[in-house]
C-alpha atoms as a PDB file:
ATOM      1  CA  UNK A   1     100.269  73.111  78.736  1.00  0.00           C
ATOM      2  CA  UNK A   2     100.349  77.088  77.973  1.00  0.00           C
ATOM      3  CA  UNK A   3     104.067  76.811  77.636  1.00  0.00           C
ATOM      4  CA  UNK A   4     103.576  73.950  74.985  1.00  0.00           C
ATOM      5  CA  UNK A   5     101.102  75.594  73.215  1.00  0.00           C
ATOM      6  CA  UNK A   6     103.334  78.591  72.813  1.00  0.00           C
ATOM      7  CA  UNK A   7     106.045  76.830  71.580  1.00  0.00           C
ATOM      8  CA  UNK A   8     104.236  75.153  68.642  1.00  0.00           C
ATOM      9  CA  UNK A   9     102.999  78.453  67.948  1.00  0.00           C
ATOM     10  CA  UNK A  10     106.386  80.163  67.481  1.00  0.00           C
ATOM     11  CA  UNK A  11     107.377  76.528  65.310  1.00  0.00           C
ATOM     12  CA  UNK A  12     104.074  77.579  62.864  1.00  0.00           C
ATOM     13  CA  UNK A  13     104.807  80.793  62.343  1.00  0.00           C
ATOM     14  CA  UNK A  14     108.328  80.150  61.361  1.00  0.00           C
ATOM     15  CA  UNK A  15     107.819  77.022  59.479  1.00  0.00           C
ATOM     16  CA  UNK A  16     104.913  79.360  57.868  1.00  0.00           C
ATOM     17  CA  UNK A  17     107.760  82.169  57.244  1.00  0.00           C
ATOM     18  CA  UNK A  18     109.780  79.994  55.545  1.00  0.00           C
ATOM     19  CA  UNK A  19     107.332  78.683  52.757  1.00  0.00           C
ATOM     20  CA  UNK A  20     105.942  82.004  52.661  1.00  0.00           C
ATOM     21  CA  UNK A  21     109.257  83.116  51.892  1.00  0.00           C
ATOM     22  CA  UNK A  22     110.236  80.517  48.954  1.00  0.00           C
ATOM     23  CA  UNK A  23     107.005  81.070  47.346  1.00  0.00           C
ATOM     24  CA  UNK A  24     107.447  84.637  46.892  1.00  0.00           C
ATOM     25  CA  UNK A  25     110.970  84.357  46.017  1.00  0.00           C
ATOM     26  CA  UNK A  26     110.206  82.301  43.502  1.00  0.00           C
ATOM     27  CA  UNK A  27     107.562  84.464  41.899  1.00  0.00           C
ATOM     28  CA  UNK A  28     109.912  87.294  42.360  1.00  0.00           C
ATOM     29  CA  UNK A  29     107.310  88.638  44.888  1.00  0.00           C
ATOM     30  CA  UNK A  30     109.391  89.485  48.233  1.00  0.00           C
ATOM     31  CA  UNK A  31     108.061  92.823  48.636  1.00  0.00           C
ATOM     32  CA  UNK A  32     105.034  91.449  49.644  1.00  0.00           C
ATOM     33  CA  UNK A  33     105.669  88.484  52.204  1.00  0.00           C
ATOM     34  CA  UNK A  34     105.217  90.818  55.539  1.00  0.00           C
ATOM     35  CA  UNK A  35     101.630  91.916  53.963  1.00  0.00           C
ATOM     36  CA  UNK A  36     100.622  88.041  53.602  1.00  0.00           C
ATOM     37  CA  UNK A  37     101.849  86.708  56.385  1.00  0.00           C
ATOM     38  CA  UNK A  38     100.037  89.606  58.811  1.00  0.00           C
ATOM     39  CA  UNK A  39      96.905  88.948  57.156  1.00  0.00           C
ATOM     40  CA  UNK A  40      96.834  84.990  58.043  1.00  0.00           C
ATOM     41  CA  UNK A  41      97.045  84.487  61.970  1.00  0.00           C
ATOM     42  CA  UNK A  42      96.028  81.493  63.386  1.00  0.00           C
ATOM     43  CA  UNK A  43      95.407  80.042  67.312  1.00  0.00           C
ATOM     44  CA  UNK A  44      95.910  76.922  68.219  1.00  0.00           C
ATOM     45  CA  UNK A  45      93.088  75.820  70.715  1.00  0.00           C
ATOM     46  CA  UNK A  46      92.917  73.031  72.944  1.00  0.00           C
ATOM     47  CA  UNK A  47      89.469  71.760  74.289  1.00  0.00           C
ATOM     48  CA  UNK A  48      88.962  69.324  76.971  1.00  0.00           C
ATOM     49  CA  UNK A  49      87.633  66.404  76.652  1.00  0.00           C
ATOM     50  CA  UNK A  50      86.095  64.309  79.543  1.00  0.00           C
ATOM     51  CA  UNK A  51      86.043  60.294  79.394  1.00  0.00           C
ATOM     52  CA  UNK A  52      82.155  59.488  80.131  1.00  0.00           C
ATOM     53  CA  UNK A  53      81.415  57.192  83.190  1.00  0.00           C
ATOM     54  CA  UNK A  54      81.930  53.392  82.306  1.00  0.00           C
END
């Protein structure tokens, strides 16, 4: 499951990169797309969940 979970993180951030990296190419902003994209870090958490007795 770790493995997983670090895998979809690597696929957000550079899905994230990406966008980040239109958008502030289109505003003629680039300068500034390693400052944004340090200040918005996310975690993906997984909780357990167990079934109740039937």
């Amino acid at each position: 499951m770790h493995v997983v979970l670090e895998k979809l993180t690597e696929l957000d951030m550079m899905v994230r990169r990406m966008i980040h990296e239109m958008v502030h190419e289109s505003f003629g902003i680039e300068k500034y797309i390693e400052e944004r994209l340090m200040s918005t870090n996310y975690l993906f958490l997984m909780i357990m969940y167990i079934a109740p007795p039937a």
